[in-house]
Protein backbone atom coordinates (compact mmCIF):
# COMPACT_ATOMS: atom_id res chain seq x y z
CA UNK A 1 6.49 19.89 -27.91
CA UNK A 2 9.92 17.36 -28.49
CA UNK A 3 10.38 17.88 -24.26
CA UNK A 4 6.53 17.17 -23.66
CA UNK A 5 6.57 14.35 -25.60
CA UNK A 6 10.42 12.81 -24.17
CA UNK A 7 8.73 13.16 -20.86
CA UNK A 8 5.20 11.28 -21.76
CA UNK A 9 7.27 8.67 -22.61
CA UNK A 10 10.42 8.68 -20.24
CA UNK A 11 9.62 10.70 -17.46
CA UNK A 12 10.99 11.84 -14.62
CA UNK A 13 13.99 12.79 -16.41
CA UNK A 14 17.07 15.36 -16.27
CA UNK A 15 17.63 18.50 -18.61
CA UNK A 16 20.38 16.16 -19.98
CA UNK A 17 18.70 13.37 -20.43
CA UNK A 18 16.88 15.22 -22.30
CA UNK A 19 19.35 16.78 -24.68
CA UNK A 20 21.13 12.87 -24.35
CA UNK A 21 17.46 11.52 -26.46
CA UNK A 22 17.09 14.50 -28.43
CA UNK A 23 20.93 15.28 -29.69
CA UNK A 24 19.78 19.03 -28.81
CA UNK A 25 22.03 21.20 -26.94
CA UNK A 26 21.17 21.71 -23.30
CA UNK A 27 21.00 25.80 -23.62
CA UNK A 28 17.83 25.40 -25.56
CA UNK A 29 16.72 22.31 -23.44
CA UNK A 30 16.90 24.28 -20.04
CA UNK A 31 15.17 27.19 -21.91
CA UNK A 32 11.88 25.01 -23.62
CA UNK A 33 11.87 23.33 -19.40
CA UNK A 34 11.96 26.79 -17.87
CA UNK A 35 9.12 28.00 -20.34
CA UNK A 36 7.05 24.85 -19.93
CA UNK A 37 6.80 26.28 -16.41
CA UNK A 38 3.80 24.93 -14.21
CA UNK A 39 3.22 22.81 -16.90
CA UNK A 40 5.80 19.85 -15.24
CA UNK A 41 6.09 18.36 -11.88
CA UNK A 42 9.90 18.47 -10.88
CA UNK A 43 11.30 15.84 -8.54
CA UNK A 44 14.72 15.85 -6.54
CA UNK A 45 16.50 13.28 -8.28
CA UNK A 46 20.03 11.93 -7.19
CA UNK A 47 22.68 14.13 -6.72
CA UNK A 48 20.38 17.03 -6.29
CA UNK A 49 19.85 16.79 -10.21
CA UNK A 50 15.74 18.29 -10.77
CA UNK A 51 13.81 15.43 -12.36
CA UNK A 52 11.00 16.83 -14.67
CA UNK A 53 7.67 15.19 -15.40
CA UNK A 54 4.26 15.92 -17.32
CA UNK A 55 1.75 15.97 -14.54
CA UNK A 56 -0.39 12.98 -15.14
CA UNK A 57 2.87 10.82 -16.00
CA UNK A 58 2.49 7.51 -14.16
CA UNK A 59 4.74 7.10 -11.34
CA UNK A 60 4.47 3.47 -9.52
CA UNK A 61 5.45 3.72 -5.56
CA UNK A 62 8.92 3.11 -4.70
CA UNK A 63 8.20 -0.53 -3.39
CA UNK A 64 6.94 -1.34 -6.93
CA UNK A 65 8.90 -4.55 -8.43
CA UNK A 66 9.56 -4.01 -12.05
CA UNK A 67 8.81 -7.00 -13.94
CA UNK A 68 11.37 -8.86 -16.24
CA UNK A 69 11.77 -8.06 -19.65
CA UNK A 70 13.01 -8.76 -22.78
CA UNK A 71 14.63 -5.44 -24.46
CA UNK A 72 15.30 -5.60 -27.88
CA UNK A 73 18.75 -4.05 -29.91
CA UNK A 74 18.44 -0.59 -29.87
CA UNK A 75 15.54 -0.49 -27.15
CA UNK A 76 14.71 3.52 -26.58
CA UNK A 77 14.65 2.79 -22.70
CA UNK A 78 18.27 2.01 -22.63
CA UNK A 79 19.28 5.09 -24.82
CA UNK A 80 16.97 7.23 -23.50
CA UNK A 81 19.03 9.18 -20.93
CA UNK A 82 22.21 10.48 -19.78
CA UNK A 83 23.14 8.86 -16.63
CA UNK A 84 22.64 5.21 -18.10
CA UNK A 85 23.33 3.74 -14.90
CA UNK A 86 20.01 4.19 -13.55
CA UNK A 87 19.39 1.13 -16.34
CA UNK A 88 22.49 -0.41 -16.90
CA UNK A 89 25.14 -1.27 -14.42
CA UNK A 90 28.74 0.28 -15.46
CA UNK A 91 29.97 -3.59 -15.20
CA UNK A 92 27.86 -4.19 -17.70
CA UNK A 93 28.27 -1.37 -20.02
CA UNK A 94 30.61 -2.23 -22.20
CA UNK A 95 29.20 -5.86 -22.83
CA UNK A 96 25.71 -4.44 -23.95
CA UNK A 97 26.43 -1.08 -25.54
CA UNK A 98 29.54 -1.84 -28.52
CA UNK A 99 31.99 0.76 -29.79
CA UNK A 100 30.28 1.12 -32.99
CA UNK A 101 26.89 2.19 -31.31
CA UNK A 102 25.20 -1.36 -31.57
CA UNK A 103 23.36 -2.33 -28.62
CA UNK A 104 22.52 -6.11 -27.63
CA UNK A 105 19.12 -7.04 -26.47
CA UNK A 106 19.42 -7.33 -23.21
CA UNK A 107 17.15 -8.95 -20.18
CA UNK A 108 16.01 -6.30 -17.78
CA UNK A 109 15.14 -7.85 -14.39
CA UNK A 110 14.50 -5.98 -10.94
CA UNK A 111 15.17 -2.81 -13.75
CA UNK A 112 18.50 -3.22 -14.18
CA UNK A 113 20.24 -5.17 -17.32
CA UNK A 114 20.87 -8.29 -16.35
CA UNK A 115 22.04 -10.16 -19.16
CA UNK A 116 22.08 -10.42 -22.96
CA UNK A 117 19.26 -12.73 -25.47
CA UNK A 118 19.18 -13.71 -28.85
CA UNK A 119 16.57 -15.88 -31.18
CA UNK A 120 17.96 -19.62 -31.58
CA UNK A 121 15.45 -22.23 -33.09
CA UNK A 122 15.05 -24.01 -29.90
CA UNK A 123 13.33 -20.35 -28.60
CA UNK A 124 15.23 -18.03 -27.21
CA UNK A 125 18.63 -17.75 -25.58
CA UNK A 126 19.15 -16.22 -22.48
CA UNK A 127 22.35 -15.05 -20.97
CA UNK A 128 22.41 -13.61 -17.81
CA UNK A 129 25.96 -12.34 -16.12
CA UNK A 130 24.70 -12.78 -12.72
CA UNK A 131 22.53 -15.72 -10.98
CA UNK A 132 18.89 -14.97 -11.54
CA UNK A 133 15.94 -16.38 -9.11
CA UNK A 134 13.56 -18.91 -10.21
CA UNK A 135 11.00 -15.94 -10.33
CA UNK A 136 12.99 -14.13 -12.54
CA UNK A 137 13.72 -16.95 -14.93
CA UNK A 138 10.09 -17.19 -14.63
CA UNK A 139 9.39 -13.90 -15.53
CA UNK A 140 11.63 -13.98 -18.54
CA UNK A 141 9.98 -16.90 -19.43
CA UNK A 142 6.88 -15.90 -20.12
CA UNK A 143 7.94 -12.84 -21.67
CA UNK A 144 10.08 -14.94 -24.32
CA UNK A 145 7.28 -17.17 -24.84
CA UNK A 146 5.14 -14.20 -25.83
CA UNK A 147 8.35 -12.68 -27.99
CA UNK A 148 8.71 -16.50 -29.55
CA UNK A 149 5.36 -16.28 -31.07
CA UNK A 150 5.37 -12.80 -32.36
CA UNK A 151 9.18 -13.74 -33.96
CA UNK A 152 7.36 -17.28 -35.09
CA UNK A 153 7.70 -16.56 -38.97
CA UNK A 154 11.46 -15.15 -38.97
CA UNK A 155 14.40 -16.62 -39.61
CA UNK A 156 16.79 -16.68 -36.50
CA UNK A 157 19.66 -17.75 -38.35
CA UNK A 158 19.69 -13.46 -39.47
CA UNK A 159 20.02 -12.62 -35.77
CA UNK A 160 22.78 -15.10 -35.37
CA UNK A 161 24.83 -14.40 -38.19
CA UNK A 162 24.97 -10.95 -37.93
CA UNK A 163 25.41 -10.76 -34.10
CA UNK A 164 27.40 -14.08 -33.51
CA UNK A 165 30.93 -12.37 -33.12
CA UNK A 166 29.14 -10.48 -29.97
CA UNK A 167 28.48 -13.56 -28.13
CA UNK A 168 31.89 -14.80 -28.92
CA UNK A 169 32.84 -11.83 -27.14
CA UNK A 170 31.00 -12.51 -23.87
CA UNK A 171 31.99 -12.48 -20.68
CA UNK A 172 31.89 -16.24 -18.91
CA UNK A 173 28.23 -16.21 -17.73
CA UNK A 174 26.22 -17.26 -14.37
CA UNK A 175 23.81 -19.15 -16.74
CA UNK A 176 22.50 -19.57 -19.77
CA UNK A 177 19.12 -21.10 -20.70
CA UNK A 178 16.92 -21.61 -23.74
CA UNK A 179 13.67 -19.91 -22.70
CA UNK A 180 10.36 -19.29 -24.24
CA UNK A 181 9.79 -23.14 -26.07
């Protein structure tokens, strides 16, 4: 059932991404795959790795764009599997993802992590660490405009305290721009 599920929600994935989301040990991960049988569709993935999905799991066409978002800290996508550079770019890695587990919201655009954001009273504050299009910016836009209202009635002075020492911490960025006003 815990495979099923990982792969209604993350699918196509590996056996170790997998045992990565589920902190189970691949043995019994390749055993609960092999016995789900017909059940899943398997893919080729990159380096010949099998990529397992449920069979109704929507799948867009390659030439899909993905849209720009706004991940929050801790965001399942970006933990959910092994290889985490099919999300995150290794030159970004260490920016996002901190030694003691913590992970910064990040902006996803083109599906890749693109940047960091956190909640400032002006709306929110985007930091990307490469140059973003005006369709992206767009994109992120709207998507903090949506996030500002839903965060309306917190406090963003907690999200700044707490996390402040990370931005400290940041690499010189392409650009940074209050978004979402």
């Amino acid at each position: 059932m815990l495979v099923r599920r990982y792969l209604e929600g993350f699918g196509p994935a590996t056996m170790a991404d997998v045992a990565q989301f589920s902190t189970v040990y691949r043995p019994p991960v390749k055993e609960a795959l092999e016995s789900l049988g017909d059940e899943l569709v398997r893919f080729g993935g990159p380096g010949a790795a099998t990529l397992y999905d449920v069979p109704d799991g929507p799948l867009p066409a390659e030439d899909t764009p993905a849209p720009p978002r706004l991940l929050p800290m801790w965001d399942s996508v970006l933990l959910a599997y092994k290889d985490r550079t099919r999300i995150v770019p290794p030159e970004y890695r260490t920016i996002v993802m901190r030694n003691n587990g913590d992970l910064l919201p990040t902006l996803l655009v083109d599906g890749f992590v693109a940047g960091v954001w956190r909640p400032v009273e002006e709306g929110i504050e985007a930091t990307a660490f490469h140059l973003l299009s005006d369709d992206d910016w767009g994109g992120l836009d709207a998507e903090a405009t949506s996030l500002t209202a839903f965060i309306a009635d917190r406090d963003p002075r907690v999200y700044q305290g707490r996390f402040a020492h990370w931005w400290r911490k940041l690499p010189t960025p392409a650009e940074v721009r209050v978004i979402g006003k």
